[in-house]
C-alpha atoms as a PDB file:
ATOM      1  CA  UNK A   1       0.000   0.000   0.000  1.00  0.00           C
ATOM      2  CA  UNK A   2       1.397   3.631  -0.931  1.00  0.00           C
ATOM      3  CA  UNK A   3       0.524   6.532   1.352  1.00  0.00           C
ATOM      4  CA  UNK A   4       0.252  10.457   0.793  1.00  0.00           C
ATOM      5  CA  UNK A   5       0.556  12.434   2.898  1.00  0.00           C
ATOM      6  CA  UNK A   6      -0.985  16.402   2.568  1.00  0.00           C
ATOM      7  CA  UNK A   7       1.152  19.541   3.457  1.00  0.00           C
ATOM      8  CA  UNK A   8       1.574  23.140   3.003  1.00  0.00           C
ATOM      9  CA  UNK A   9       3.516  24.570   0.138  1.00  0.00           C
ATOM     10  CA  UNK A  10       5.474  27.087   1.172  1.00  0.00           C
ATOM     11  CA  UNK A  11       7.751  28.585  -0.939  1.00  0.00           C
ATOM     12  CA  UNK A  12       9.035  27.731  -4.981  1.00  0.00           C
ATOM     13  CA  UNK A  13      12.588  27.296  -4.836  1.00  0.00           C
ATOM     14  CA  UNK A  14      13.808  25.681  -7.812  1.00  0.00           C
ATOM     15  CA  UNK A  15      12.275  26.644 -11.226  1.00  0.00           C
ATOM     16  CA  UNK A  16      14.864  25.278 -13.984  1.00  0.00           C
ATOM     17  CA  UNK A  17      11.957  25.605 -16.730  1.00  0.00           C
ATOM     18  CA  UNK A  18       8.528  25.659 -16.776  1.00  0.00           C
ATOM     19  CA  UNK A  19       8.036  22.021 -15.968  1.00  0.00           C
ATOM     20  CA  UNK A  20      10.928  21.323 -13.341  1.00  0.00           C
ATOM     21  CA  UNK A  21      10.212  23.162 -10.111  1.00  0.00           C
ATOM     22  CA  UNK A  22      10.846  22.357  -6.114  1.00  0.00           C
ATOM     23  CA  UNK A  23       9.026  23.327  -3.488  1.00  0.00           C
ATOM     24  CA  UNK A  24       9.805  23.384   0.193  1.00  0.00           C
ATOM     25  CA  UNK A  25       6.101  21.988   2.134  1.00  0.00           C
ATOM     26  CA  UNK A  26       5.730  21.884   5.614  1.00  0.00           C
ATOM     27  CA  UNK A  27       4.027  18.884   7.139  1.00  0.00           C
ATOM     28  CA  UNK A  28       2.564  19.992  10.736  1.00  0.00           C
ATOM     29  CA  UNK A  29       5.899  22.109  11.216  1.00  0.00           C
ATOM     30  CA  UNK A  30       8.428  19.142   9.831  1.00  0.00           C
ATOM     31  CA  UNK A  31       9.613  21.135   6.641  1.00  0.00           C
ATOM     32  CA  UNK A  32      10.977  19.134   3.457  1.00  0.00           C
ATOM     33  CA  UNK A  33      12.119  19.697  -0.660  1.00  0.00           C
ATOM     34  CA  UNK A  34       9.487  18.468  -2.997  1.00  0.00           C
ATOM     35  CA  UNK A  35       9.387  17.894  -6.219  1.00  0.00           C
ATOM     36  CA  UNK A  36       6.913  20.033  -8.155  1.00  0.00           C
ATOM     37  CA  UNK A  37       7.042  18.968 -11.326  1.00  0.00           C
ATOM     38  CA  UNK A  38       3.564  16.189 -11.580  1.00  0.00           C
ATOM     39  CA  UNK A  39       1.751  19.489 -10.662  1.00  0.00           C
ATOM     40  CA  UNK A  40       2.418  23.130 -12.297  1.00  0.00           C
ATOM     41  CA  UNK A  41      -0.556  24.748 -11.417  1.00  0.00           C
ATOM     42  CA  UNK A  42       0.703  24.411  -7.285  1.00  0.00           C
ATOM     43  CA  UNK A  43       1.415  27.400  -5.889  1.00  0.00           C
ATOM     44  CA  UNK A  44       2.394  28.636  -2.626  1.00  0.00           C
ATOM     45  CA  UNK A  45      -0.088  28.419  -0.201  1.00  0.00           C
ATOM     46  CA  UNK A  46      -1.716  25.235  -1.658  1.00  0.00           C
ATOM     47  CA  UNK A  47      -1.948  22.085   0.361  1.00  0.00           C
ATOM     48  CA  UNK A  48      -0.478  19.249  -1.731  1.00  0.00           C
ATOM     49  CA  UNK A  49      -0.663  15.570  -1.565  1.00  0.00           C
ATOM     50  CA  UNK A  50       3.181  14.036  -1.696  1.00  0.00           C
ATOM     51  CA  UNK A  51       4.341  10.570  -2.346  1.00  0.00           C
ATOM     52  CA  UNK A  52       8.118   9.661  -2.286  1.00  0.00           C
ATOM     53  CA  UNK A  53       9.509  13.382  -2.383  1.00  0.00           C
ATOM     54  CA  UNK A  54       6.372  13.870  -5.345  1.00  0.00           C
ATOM     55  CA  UNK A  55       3.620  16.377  -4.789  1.00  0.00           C
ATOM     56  CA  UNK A  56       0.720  14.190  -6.852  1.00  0.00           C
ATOM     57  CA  UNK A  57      -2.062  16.045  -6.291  1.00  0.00           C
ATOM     58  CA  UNK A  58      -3.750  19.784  -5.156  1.00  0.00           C
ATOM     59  CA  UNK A  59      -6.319  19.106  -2.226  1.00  0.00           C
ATOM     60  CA  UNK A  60      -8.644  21.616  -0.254  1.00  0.00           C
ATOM     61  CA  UNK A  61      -7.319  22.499   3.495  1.00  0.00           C
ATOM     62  CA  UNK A  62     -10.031  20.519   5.418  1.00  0.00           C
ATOM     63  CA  UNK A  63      -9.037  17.757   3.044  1.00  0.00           C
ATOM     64  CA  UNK A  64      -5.291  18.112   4.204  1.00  0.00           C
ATOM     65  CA  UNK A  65      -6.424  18.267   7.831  1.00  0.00           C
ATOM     66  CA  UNK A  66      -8.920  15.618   8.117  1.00  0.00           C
ATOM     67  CA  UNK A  67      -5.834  13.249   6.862  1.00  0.00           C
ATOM     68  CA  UNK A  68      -3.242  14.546   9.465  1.00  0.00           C
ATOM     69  CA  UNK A  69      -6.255  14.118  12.159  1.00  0.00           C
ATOM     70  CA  UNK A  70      -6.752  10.393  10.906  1.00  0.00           C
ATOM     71  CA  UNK A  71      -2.756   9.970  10.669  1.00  0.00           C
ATOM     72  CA  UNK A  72      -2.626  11.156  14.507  1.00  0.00           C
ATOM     73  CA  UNK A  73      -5.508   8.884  15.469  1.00  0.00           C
ATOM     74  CA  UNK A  74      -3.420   5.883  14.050  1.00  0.00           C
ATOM     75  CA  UNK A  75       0.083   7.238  15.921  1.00  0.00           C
ATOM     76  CA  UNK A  76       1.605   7.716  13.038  1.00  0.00           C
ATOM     77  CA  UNK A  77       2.005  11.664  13.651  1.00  0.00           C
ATOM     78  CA  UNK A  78       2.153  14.214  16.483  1.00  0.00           C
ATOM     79  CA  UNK A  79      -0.170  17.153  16.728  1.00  0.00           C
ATOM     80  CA  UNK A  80      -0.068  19.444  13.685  1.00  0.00           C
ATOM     81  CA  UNK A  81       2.172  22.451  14.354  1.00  0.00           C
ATOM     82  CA  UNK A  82       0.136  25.232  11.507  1.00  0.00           C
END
């Protein structure tokens, strides 16, 4: 089974063209460099589904937080940080 897991863009770091880009995304305050490229439309402020260093997919905020609050039901996260 694969897992996503939702977080915060928050800043575009990395634009070589405009297909490769790298974002930095915060998940509940742990911050990490994702690669941007499977979604150009993302922009900062969006809450993004990532897989494997991959941001896969755009999702709505209560989306993104109704995942981290099932994630911290299971133990597999602390509180969220944002």
């Amino acid at each position: 089974m694969c897992l996503a897991i939702p977080g915060k863009l928050l800043s575009i770091d990395v634009e070589l063209d405009e297909v490769f880009r790298q974002g930095k995304v915060s998940f509940g305050g742990i911050l990490k460099d994702v690669n941007l490229t499977m979604l150009p439309d993302a922009k900062v402020g969006d809450f993004v589904l990532v897989h494997v260093g991959v941001a896969i997919s755009i999702v709505d905020e209560e989306e993104a937080r109704q995942t981290f609050e099932y994630l911290r039901q299971m133990g597999e996260v602390e509180e969220l940080k944002e």
